[in-house]
Protein backbone atom coordinates (compact mmCIF):
# COMPACT_ATOMS: atom_id res chain seq x y z
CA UNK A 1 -24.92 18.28 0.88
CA UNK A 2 -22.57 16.35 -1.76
CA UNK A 3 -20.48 15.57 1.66
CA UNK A 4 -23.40 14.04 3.07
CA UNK A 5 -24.58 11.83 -0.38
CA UNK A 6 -20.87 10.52 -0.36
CA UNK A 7 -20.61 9.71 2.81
CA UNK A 8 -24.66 7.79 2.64
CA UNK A 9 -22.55 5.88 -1.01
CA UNK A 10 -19.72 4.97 0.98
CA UNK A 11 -21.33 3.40 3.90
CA UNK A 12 -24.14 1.29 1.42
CA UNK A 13 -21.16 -0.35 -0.25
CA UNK A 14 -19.32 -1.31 3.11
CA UNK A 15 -22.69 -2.66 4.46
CA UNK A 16 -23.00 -4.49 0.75
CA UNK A 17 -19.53 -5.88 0.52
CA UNK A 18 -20.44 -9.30 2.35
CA UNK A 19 -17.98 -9.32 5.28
CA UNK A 20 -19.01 -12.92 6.14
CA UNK A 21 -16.09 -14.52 4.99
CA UNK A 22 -13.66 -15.63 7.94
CA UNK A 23 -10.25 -14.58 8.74
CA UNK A 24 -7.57 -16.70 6.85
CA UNK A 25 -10.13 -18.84 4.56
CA UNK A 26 -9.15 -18.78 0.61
CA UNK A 27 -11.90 -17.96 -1.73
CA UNK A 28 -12.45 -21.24 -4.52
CA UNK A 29 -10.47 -19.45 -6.64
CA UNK A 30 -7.77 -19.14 -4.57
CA UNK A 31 -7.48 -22.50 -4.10
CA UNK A 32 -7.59 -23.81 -7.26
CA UNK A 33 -4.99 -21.26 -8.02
CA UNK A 34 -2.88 -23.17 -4.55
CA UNK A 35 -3.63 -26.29 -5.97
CA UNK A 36 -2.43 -25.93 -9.76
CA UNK A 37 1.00 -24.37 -8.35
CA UNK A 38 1.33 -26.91 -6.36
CA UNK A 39 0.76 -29.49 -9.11
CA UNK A 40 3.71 -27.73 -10.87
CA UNK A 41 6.12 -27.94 -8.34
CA UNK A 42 5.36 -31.68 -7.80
CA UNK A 43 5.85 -32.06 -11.93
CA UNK A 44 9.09 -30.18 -11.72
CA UNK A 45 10.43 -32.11 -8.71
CA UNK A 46 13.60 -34.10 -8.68
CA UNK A 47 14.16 -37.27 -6.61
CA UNK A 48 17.54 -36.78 -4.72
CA UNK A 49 18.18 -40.49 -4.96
CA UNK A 50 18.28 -40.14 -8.98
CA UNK A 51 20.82 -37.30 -7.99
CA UNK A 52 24.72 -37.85 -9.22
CA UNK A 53 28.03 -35.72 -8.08
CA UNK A 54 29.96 -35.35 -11.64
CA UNK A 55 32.98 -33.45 -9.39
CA UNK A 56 34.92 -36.06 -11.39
CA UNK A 57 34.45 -34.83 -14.24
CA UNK A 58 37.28 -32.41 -16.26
């Protein structure tokens, strides 16, 4: 009988756990989180123009 009430549990909270999200879509949160990594790679970017080769240097 336990067997039975677990398995009823189990099933409610698959049928409750809102499976209309698409494949591959990022939640809001997720994409803030994209976007403010992003933002730090941009601020921690270096232009290769400003770039120099110090091989002359002893």
């Amino acid at each position: 009988m336990r067997l039975v009430g677990s398995i009823a549990v189990a099933l409610l909270l698959v049928a409750c756990s809102g499976g209309e999200d698409q494949p591959g879509t990022v939640t809001a949160d997720e994409a803030r989180q994209l976007n403010e990594a992003a933002e730090m790679l941009d601020a921690n970017s270096v232009d290769p123009n400003a770039m120099t080769n110090d091989q002359d240097v002893p």
